[in-house]
PDB file of N, CA and C in Angstrom:
ATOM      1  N   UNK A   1     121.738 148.325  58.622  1.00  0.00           N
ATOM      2  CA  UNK A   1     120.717 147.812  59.502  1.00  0.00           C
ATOM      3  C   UNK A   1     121.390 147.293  60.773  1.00  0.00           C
ATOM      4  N   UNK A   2     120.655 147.329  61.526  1.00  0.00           N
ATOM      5  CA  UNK A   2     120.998 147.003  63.417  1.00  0.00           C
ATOM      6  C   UNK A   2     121.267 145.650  63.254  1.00  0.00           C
ATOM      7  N   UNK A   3     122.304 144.662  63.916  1.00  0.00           N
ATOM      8  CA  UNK A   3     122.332 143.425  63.680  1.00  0.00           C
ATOM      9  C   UNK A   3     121.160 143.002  65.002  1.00  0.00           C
ATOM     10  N   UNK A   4     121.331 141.776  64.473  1.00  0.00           N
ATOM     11  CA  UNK A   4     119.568 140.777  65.272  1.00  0.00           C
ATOM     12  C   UNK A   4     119.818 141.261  67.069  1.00  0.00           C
ATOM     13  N   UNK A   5     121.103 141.529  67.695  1.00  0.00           N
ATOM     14  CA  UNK A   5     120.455 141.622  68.784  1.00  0.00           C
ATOM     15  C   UNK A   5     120.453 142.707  69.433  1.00  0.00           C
ATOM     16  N   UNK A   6     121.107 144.049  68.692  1.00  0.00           N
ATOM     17  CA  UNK A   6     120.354 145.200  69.101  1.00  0.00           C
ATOM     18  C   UNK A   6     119.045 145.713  68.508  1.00  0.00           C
ATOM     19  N   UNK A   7     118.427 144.918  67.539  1.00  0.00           N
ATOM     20  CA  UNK A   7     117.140 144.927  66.902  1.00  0.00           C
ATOM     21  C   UNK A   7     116.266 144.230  68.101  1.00  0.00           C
ATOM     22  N   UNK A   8     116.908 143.164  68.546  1.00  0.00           N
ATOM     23  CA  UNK A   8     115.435 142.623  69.229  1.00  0.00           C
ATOM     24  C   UNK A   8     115.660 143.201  70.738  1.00  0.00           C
ATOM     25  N   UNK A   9     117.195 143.941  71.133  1.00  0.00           N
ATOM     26  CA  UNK A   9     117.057 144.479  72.341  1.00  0.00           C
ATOM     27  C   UNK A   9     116.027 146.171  72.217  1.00  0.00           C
ATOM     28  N   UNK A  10     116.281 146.475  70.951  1.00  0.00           N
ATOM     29  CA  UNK A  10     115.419 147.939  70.568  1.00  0.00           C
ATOM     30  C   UNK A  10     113.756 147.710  70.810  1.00  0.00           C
ATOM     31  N   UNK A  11     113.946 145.977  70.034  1.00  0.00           N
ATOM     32  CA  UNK A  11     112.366 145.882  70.073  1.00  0.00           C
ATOM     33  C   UNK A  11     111.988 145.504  71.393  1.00  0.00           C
ATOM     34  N   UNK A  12     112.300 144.825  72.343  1.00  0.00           N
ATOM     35  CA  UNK A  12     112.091 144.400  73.676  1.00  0.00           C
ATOM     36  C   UNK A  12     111.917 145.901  74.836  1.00  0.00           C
ATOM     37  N   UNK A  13     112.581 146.752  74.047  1.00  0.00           N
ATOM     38  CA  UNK A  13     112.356 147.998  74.735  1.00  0.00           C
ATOM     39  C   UNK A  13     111.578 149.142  74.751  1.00  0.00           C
ATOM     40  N   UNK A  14     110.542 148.586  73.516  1.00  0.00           N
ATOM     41  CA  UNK A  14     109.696 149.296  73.267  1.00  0.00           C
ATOM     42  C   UNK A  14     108.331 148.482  73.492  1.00  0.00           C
ATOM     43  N   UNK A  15     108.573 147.385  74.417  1.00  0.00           N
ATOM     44  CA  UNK A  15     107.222 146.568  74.603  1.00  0.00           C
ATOM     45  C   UNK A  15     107.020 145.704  73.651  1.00  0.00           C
ATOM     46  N   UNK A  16     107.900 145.494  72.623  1.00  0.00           N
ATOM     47  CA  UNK A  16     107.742 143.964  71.576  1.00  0.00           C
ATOM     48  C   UNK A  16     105.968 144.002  71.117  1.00  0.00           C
ATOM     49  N   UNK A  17     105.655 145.169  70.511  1.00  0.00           N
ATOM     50  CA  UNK A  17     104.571 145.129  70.420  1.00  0.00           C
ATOM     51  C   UNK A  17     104.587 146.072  68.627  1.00  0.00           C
ATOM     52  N   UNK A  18     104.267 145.623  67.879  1.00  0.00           N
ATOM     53  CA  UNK A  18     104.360 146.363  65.932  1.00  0.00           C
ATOM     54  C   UNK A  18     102.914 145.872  65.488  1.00  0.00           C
ATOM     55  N   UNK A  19     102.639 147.216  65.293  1.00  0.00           N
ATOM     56  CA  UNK A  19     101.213 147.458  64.391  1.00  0.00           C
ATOM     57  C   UNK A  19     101.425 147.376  63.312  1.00  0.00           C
ATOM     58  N   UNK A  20     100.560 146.171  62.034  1.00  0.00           N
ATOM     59  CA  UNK A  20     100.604 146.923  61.142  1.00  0.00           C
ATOM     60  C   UNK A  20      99.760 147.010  60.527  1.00  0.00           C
ATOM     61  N   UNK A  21      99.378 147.009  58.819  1.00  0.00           N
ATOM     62  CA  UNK A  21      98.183 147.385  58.083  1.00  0.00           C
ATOM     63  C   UNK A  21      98.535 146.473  56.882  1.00  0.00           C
ATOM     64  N   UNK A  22      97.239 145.775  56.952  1.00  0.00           N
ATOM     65  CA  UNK A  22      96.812 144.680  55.958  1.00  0.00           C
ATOM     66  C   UNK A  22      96.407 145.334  54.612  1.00  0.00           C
ATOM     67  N   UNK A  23      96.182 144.352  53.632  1.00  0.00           N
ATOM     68  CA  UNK A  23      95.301 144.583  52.451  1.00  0.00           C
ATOM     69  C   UNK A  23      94.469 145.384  52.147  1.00  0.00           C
ATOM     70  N   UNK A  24      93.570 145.498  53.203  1.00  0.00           N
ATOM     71  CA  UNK A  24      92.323 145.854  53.552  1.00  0.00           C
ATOM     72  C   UNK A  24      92.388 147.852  54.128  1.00  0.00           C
ATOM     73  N   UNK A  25      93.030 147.448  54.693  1.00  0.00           N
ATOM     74  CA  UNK A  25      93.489 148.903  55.780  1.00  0.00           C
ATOM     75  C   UNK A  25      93.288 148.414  57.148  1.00  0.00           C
ATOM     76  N   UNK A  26      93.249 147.331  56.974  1.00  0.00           N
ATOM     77  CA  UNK A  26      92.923 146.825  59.030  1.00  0.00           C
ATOM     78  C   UNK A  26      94.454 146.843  59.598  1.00  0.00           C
ATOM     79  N   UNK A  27      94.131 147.860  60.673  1.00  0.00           N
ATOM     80  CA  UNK A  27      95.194 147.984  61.429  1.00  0.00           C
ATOM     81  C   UNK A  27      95.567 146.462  62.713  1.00  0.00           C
ATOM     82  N   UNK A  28      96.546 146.123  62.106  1.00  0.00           N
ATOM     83  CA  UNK A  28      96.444 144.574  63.289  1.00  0.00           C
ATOM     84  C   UNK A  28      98.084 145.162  64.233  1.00  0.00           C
ATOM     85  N   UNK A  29      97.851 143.960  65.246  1.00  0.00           N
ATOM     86  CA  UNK A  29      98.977 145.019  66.842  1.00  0.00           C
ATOM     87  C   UNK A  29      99.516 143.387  66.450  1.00  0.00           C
ATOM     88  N   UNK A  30     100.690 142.887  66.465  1.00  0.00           N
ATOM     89  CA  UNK A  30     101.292 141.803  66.351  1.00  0.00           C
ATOM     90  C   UNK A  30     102.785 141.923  68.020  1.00  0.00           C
ATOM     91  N   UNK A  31     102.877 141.072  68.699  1.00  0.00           N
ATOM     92  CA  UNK A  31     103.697 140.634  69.276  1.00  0.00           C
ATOM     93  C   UNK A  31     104.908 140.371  68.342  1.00  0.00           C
ATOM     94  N   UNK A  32     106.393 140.875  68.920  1.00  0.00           N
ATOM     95  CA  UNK A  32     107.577 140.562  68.221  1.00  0.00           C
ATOM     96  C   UNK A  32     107.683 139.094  68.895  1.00  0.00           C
ATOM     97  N   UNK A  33     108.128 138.231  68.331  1.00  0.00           N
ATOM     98  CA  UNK A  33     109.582 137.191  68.756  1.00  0.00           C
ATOM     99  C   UNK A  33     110.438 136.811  68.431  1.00  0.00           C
ATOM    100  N   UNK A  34     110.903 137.273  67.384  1.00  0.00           N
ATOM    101  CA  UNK A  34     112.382 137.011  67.169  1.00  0.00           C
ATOM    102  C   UNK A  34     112.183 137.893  65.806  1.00  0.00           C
ATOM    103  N   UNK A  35     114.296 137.684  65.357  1.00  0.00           N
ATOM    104  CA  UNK A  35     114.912 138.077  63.915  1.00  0.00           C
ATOM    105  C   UNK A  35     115.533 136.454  63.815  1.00  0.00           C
ATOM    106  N   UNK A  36     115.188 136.008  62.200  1.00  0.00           N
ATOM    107  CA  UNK A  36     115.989 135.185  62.169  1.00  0.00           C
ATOM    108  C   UNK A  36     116.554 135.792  61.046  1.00  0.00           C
ATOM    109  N   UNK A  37     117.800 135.442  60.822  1.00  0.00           N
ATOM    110  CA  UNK A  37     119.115 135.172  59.824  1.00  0.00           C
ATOM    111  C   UNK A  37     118.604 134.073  58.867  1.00  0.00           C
ATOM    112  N   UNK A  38     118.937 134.210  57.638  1.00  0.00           N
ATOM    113  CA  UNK A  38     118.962 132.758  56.697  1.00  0.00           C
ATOM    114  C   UNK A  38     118.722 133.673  54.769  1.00  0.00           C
ATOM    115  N   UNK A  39     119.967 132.751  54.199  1.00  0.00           N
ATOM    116  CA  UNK A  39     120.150 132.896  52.963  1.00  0.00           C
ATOM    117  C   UNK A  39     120.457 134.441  52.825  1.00  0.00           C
ATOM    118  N   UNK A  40     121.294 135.421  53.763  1.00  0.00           N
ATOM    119  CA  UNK A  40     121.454 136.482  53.025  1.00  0.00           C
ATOM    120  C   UNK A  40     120.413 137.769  53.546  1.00  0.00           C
ATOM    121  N   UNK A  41     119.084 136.954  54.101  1.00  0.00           N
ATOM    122  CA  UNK A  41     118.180 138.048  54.020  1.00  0.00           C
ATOM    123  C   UNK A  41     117.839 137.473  56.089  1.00  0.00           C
ATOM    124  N   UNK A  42     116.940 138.824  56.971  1.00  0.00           N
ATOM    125  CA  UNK A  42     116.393 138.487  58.169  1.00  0.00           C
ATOM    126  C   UNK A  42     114.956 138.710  57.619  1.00  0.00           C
ATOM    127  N   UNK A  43     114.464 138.293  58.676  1.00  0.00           N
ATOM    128  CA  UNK A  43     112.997 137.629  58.872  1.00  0.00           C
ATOM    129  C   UNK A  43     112.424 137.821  60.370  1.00  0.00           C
ATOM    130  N   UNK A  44     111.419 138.400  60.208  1.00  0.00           N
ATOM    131  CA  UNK A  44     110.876 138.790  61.486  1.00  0.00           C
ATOM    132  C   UNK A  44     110.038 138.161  62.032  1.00  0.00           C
ATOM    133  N   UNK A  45     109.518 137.174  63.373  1.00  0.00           N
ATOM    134  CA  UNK A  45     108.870 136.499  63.383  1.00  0.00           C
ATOM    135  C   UNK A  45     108.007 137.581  64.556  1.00  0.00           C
ATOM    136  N   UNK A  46     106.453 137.194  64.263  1.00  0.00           N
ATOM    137  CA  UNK A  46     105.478 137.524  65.216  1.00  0.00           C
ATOM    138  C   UNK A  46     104.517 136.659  65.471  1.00  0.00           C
ATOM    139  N   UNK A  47     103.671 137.279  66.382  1.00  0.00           N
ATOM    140  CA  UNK A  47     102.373 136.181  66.800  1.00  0.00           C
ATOM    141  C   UNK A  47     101.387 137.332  66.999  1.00  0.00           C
ATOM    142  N   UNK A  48     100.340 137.155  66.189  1.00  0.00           N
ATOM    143  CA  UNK A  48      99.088 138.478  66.826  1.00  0.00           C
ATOM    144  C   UNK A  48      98.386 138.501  68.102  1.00  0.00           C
ATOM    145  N   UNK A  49      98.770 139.676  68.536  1.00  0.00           N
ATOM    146  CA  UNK A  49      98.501 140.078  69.930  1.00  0.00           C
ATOM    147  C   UNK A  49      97.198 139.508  70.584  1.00  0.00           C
ATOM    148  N   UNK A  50      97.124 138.633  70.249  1.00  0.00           N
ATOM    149  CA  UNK A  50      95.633 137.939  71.166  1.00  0.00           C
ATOM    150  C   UNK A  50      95.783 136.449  71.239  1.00  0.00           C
ATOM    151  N   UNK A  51      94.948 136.510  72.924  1.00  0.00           N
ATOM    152  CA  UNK A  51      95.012 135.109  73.470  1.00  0.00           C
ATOM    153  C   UNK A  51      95.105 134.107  73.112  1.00  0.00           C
ATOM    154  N   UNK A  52      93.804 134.487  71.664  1.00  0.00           N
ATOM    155  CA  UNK A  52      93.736 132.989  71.408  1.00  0.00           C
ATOM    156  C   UNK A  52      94.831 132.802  69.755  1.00  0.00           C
ATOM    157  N   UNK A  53      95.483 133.634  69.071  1.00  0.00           N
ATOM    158  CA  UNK A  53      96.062 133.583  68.375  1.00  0.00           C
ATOM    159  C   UNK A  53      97.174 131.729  68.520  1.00  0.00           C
ATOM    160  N   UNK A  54      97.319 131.685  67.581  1.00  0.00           N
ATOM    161  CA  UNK A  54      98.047 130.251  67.156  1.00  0.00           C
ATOM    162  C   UNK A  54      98.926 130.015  66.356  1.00  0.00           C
ATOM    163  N   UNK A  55      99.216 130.832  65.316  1.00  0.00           N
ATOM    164  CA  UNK A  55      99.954 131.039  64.232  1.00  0.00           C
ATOM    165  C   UNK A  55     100.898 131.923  64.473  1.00  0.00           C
ATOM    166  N   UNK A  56     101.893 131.718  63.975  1.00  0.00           N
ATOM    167  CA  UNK A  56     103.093 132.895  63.547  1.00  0.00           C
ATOM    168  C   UNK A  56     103.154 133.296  62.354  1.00  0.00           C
ATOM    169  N   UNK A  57     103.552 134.838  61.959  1.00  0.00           N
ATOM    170  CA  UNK A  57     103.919 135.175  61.018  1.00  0.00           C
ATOM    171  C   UNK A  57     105.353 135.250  60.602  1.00  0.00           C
ATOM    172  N   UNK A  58     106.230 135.300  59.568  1.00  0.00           N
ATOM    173  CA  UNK A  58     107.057 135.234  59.584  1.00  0.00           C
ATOM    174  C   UNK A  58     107.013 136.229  57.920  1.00  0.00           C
ATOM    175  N   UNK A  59     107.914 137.300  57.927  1.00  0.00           N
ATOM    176  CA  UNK A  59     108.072 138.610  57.218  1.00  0.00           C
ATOM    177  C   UNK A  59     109.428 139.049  56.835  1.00  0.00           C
ATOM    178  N   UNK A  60     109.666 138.623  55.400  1.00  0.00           N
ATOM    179  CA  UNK A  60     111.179 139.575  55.005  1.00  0.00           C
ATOM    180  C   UNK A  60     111.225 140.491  55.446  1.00  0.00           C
ATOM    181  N   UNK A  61     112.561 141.176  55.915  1.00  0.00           N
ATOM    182  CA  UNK A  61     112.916 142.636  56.375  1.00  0.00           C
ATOM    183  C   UNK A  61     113.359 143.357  55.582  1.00  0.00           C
ATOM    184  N   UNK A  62     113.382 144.668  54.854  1.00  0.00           N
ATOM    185  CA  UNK A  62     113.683 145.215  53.871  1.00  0.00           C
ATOM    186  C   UNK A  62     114.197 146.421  54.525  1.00  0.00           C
ATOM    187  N   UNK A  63     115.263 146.969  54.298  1.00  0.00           N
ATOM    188  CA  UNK A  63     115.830 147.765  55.253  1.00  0.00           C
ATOM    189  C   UNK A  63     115.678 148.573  53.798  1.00  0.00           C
ATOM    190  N   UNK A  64     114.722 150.207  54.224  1.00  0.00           N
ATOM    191  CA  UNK A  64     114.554 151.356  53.113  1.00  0.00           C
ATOM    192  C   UNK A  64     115.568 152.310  53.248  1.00  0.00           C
ATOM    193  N   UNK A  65     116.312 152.274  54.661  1.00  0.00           N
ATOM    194  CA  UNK A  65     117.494 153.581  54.558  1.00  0.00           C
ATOM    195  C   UNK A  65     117.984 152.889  56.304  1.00  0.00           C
ATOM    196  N   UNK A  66     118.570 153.995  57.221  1.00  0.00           N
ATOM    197  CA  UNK A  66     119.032 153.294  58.414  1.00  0.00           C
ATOM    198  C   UNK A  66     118.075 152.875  59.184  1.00  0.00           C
ATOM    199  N   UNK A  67     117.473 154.427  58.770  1.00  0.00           N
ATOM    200  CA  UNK A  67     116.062 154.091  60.119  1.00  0.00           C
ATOM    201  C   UNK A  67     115.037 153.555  59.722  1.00  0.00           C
ATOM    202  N   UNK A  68     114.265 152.932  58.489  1.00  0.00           N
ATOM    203  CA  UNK A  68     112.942 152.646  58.074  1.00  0.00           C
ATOM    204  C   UNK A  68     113.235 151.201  57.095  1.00  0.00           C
ATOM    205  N   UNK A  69     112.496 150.238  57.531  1.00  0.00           N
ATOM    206  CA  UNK A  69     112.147 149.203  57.404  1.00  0.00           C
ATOM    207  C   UNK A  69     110.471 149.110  56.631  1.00  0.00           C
ATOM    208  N   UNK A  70     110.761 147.986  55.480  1.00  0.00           N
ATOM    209  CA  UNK A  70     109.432 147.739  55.491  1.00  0.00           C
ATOM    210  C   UNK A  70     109.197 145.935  56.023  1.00  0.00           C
ATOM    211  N   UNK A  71     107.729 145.370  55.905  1.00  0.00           N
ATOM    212  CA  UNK A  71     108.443 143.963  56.056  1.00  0.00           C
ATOM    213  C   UNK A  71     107.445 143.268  55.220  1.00  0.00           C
ATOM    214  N   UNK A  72     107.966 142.362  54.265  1.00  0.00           N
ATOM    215  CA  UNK A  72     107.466 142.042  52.962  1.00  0.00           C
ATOM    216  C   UNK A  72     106.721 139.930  53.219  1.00  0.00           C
ATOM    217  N   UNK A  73     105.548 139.927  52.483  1.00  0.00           N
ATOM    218  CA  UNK A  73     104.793 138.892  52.856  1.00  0.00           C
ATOM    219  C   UNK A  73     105.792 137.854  52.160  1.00  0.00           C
ATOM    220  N   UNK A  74     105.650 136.314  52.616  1.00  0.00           N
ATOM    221  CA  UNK A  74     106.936 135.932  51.398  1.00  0.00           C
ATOM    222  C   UNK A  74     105.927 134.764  50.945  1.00  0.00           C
ATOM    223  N   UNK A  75     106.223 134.505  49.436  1.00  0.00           N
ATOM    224  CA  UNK A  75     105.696 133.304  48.870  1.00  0.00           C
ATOM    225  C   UNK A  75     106.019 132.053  48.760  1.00  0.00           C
ATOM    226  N   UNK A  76     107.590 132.018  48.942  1.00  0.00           N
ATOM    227  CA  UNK A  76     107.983 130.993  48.902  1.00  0.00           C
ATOM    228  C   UNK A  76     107.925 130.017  50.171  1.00  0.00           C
ATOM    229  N   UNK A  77     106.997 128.546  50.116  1.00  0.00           N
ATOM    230  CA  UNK A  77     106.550 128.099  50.967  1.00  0.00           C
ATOM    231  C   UNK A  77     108.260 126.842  51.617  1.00  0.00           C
ATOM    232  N   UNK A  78     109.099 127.088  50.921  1.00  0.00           N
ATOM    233  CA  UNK A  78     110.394 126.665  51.091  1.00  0.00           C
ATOM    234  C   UNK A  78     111.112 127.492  52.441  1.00  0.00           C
ATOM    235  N   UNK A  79     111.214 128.564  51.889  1.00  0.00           N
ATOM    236  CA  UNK A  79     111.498 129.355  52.932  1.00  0.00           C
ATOM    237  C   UNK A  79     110.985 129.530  53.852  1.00  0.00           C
ATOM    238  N   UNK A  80     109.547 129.884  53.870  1.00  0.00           N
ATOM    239  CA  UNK A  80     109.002 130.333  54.864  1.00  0.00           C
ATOM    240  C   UNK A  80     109.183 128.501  56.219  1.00  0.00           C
ATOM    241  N   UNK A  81     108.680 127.835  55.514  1.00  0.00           N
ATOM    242  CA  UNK A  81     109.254 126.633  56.643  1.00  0.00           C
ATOM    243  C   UNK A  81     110.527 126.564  56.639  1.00  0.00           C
ATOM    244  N   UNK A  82     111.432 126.484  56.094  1.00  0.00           N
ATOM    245  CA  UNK A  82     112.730 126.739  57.002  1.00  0.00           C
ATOM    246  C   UNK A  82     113.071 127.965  57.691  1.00  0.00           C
ATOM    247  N   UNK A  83     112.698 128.608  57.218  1.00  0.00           N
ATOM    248  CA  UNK A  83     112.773 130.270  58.659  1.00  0.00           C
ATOM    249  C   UNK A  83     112.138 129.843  59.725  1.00  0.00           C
ATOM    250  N   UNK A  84     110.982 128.626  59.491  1.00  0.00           N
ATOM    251  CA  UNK A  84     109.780 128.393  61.227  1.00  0.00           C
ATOM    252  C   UNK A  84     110.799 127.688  61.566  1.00  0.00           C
ATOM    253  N   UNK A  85     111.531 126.535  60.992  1.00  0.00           N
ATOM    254  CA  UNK A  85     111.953 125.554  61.624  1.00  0.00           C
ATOM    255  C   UNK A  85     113.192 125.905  62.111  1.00  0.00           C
ATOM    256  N   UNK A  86     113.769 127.341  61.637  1.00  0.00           N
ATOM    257  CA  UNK A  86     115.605 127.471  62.533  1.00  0.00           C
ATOM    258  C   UNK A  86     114.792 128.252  63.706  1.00  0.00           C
ATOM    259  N   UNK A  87     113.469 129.218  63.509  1.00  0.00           N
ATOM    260  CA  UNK A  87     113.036 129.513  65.222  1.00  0.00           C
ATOM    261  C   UNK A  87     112.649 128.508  65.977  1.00  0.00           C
ATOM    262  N   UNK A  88     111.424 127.538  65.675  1.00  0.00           N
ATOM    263  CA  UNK A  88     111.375 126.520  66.517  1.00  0.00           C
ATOM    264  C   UNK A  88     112.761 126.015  67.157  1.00  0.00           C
ATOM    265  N   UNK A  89     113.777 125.360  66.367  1.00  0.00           N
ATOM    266  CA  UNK A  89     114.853 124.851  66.669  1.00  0.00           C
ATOM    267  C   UNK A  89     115.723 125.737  67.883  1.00  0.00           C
ATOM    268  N   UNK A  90     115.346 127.464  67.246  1.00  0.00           N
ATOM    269  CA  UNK A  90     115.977 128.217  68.778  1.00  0.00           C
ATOM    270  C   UNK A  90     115.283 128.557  69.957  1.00  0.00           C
ATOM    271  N   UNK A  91     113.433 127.944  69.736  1.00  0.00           N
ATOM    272  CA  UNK A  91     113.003 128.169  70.751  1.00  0.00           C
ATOM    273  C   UNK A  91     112.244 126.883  71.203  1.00  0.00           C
ATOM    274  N   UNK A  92     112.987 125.690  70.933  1.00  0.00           N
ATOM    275  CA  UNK A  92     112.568 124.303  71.727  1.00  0.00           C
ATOM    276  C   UNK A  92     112.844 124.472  73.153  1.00  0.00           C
ATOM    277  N   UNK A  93     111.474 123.981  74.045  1.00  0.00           N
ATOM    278  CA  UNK A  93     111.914 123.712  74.949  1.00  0.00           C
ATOM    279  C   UNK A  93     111.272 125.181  75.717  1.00  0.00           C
ATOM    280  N   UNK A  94     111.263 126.336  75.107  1.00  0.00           N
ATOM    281  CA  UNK A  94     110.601 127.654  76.013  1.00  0.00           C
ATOM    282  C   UNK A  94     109.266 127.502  74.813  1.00  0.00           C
ATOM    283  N   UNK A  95     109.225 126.977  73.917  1.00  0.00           N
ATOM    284  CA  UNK A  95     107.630 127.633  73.273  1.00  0.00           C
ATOM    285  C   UNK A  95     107.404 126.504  73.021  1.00  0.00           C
ATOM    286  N   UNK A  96     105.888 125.867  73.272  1.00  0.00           N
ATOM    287  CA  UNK A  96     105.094 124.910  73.014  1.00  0.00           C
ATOM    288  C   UNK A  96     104.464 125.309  71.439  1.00  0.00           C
ATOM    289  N   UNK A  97     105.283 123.869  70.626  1.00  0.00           N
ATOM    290  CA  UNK A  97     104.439 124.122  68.945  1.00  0.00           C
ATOM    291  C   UNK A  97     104.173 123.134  68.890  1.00  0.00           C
ATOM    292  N   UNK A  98     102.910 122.926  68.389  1.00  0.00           N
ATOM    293  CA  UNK A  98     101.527 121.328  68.188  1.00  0.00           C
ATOM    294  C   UNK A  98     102.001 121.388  66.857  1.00  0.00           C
TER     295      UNK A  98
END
């Protein structure tokens, strides 16, 4: 797998913009912002492509071969706040979080 910053220079070059498909089959368009690093595994953080969106997602990366990725929902509510809190921590100061 691409390390985090030719991943997010690949993704920045393609418009930082990943569709994907829910539960349901609803196709949703999510904004990239970052890869974080932590425990071994990356983590993809997004925000859904609309104005009024508020939330981030944050998604294990599962690397299926060089080129294909899937990105997996995570349960553990441990992790998932410490993956928000090492991005917040790298994006204090450029992103406003209430």
């Amino acid at each position: 797998m691409a390390n985090n910053e030719d991943y997010m220079e690949e993704m920045e070059n393609e418009g930082a913009l990943i569709t994907l498909t829910d539960d349901e089959g609803n196709e949703i368009e999510f904004e990239f912002l970052d890869v974080v690093e932590y425990d071994g595994d990356e983590y993809i953080v997004l925000i859904e492509n609309d104005e009024d969106a508020d939330e981030v997602v944050i998604l294990r990366i599962n690397a299926l071969d060089e080129e294909t990725e899937e990105y997996i929902s995570i349960d553990d509510e441990d992790v998932l706040q410490t993956v928000f809190e090492m991005f917040k921590k790298q994006y204090q100061g450029d992103i406003n979080f209430e």
